[in-house]
Protein backbone atom coordinates (compact mmCIF):
# COMPACT_ATOMS: atom_id res chain seq x y z
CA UNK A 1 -5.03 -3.86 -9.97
CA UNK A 2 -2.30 -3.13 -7.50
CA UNK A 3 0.42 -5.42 -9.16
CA UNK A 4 -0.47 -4.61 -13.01
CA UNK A 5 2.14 -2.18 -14.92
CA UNK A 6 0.79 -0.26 -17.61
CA UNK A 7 1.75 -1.69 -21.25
CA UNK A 8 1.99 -0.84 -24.70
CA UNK A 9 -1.44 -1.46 -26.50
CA UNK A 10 -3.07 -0.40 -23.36
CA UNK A 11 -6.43 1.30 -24.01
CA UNK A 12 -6.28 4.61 -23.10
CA UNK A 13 -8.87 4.21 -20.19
CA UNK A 14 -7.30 1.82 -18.37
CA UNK A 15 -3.74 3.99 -18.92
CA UNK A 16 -5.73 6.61 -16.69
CA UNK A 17 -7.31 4.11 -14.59
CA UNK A 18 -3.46 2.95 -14.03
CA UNK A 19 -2.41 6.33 -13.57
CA UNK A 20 -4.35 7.01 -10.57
CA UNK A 21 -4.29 3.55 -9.13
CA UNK A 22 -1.65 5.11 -6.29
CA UNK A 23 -4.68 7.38 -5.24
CA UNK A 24 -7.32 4.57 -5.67
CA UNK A 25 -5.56 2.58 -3.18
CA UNK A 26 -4.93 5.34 -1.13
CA UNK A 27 -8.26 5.67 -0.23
CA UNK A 28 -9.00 2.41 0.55
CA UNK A 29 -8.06 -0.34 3.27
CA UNK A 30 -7.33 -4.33 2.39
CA UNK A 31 -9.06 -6.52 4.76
CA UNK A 32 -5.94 -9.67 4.60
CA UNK A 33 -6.67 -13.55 4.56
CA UNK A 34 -4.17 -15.22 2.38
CA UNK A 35 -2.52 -11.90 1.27
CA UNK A 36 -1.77 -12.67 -2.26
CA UNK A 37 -3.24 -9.68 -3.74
CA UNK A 38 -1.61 -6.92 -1.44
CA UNK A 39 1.66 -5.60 -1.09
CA UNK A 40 3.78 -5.79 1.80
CA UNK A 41 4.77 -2.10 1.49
CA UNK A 42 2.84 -0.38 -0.54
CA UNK A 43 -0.45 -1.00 0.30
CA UNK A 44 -2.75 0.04 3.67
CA UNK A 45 -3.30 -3.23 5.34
CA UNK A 46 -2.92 -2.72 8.93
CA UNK A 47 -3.33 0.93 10.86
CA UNK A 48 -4.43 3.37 8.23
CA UNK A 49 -1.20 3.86 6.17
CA UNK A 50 1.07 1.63 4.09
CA UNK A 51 4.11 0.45 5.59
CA UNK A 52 6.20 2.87 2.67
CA UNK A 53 4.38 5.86 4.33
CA UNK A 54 4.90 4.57 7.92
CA UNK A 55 8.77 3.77 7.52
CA UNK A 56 9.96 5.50 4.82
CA UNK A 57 13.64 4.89 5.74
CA UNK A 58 13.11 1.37 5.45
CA UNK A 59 11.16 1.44 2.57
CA UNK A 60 13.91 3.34 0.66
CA UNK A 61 16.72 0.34 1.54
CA UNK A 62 14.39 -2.48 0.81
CA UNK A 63 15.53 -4.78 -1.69
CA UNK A 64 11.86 -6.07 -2.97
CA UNK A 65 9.51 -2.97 -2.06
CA UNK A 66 6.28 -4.85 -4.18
CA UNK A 67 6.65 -7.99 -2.45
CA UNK A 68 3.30 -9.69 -1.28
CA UNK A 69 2.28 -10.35 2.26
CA UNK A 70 2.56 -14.43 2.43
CA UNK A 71 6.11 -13.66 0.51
CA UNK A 72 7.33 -11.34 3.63
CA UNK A 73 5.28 -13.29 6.44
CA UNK A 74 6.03 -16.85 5.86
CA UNK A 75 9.03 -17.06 7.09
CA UNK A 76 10.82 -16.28 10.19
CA UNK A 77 12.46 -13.49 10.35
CA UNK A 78 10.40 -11.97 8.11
CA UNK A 79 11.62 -12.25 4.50
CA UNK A 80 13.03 -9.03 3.65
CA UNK A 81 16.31 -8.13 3.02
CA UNK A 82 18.05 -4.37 3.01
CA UNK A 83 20.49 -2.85 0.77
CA UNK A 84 22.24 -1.33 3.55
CA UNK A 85 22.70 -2.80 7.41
CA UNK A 86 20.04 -1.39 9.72
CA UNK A 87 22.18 0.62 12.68
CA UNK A 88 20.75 3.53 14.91
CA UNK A 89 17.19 4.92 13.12
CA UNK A 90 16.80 2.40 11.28
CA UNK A 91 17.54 -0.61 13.55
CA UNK A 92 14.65 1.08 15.90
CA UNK A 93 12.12 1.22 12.63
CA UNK A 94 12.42 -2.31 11.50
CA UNK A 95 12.00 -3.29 15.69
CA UNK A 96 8.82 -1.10 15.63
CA UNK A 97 7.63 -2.26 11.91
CA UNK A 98 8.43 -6.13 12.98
CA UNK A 99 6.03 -5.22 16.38
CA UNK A 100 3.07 -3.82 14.46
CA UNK A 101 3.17 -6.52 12.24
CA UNK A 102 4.04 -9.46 14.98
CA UNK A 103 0.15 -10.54 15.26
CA UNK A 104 -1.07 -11.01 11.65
CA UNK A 105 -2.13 -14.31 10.77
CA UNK A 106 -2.91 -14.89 6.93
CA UNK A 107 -6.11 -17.49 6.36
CA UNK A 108 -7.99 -19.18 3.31
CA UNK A 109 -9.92 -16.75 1.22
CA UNK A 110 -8.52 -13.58 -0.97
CA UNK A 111 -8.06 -10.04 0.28
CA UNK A 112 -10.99 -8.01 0.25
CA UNK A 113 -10.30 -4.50 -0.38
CA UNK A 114 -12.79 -1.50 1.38
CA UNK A 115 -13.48 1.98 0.08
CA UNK A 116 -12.57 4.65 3.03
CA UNK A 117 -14.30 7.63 0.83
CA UNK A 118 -17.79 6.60 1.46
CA UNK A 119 -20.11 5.91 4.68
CA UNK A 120 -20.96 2.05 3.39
CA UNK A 121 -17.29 1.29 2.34
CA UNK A 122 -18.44 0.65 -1.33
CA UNK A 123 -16.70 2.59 -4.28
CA UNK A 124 -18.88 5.59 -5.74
CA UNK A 125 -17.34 7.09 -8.63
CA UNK A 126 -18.59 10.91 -7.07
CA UNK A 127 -16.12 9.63 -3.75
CA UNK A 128 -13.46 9.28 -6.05
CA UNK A 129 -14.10 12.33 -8.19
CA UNK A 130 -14.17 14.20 -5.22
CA UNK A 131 -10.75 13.28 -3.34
CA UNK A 132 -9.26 13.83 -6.78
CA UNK A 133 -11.19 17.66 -6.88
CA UNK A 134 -10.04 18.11 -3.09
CA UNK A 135 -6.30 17.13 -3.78
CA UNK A 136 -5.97 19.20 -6.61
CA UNK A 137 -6.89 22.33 -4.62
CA UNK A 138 -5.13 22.06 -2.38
CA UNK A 139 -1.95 21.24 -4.33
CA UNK A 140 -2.82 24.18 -6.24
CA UNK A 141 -3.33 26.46 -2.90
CA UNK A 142 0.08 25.31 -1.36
CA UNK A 143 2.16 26.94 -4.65
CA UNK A 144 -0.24 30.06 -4.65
């Protein structure tokens, strides 16, 4: 679900279910083995945020922000490349990025994704509806 774009003819459920696919995966944690079905940046695969949300400065100069784990990790140096040279901030960031990342080992077997929202790790529709409920409060709340 993470790497489909929504398209014309489209039903209009799974428009909404795209539409809310940020907040979906949000909520949730992917457990990696091969890596093929999670995204370098943009998805929560190791500490409790994605990479984007960790290093934002980085992730705003990245050439390929949607590339997959094994197409980043494969390689060394890692296989990303910048729009701009890293100097100062963002020379530190990529050091402290490259760290966090330097012990993750990709295996057989896809990417298992778990559900934050709820005490077994399972997705409940009523977890979902209710992070939605909260998050629209308090968006509301902040511009009252």
């Amino acid at each position: 679900m993470s790497q489909v774009h929504i398209r014309p003819g489209y039903s209009h459920l799974w428009k909404g279910l795209l539409k809310v696919r940020e907040d979906f995966l949000g909520c949730g944690t992917f457990k990696i083995n091969d890596g093929s079905q999670t995204r370098f940046w943009e998805e929560t695969w190791v500490d409790t945020k994605p990479l984007n949300d960790q290093f934002p400065n980085l992730y705003n100069i990245v050439h390929y922000p949607h590339d997959t784990l094994p197409n980043v990790i494969h390689q060394t140096p890692l296989n990303v490349s910048f729009r701009r040279a890293l100097v100062g901030d963002k020379l530190i960031a990529w050091h402290n990025l490259v760290a966090k990342i330097s012990g993750q080992q990709l295996s057989n077997g896809r990417d298992t994704f778990t559900w934050n929202l709820h005490r077994h790790n399972h997705f409940i529709v009523q977890s979902m509806y209710e992070f939605l409920i909260n998050q629209c409060t308090l968006f509301r709340n902040k511009f009252i």
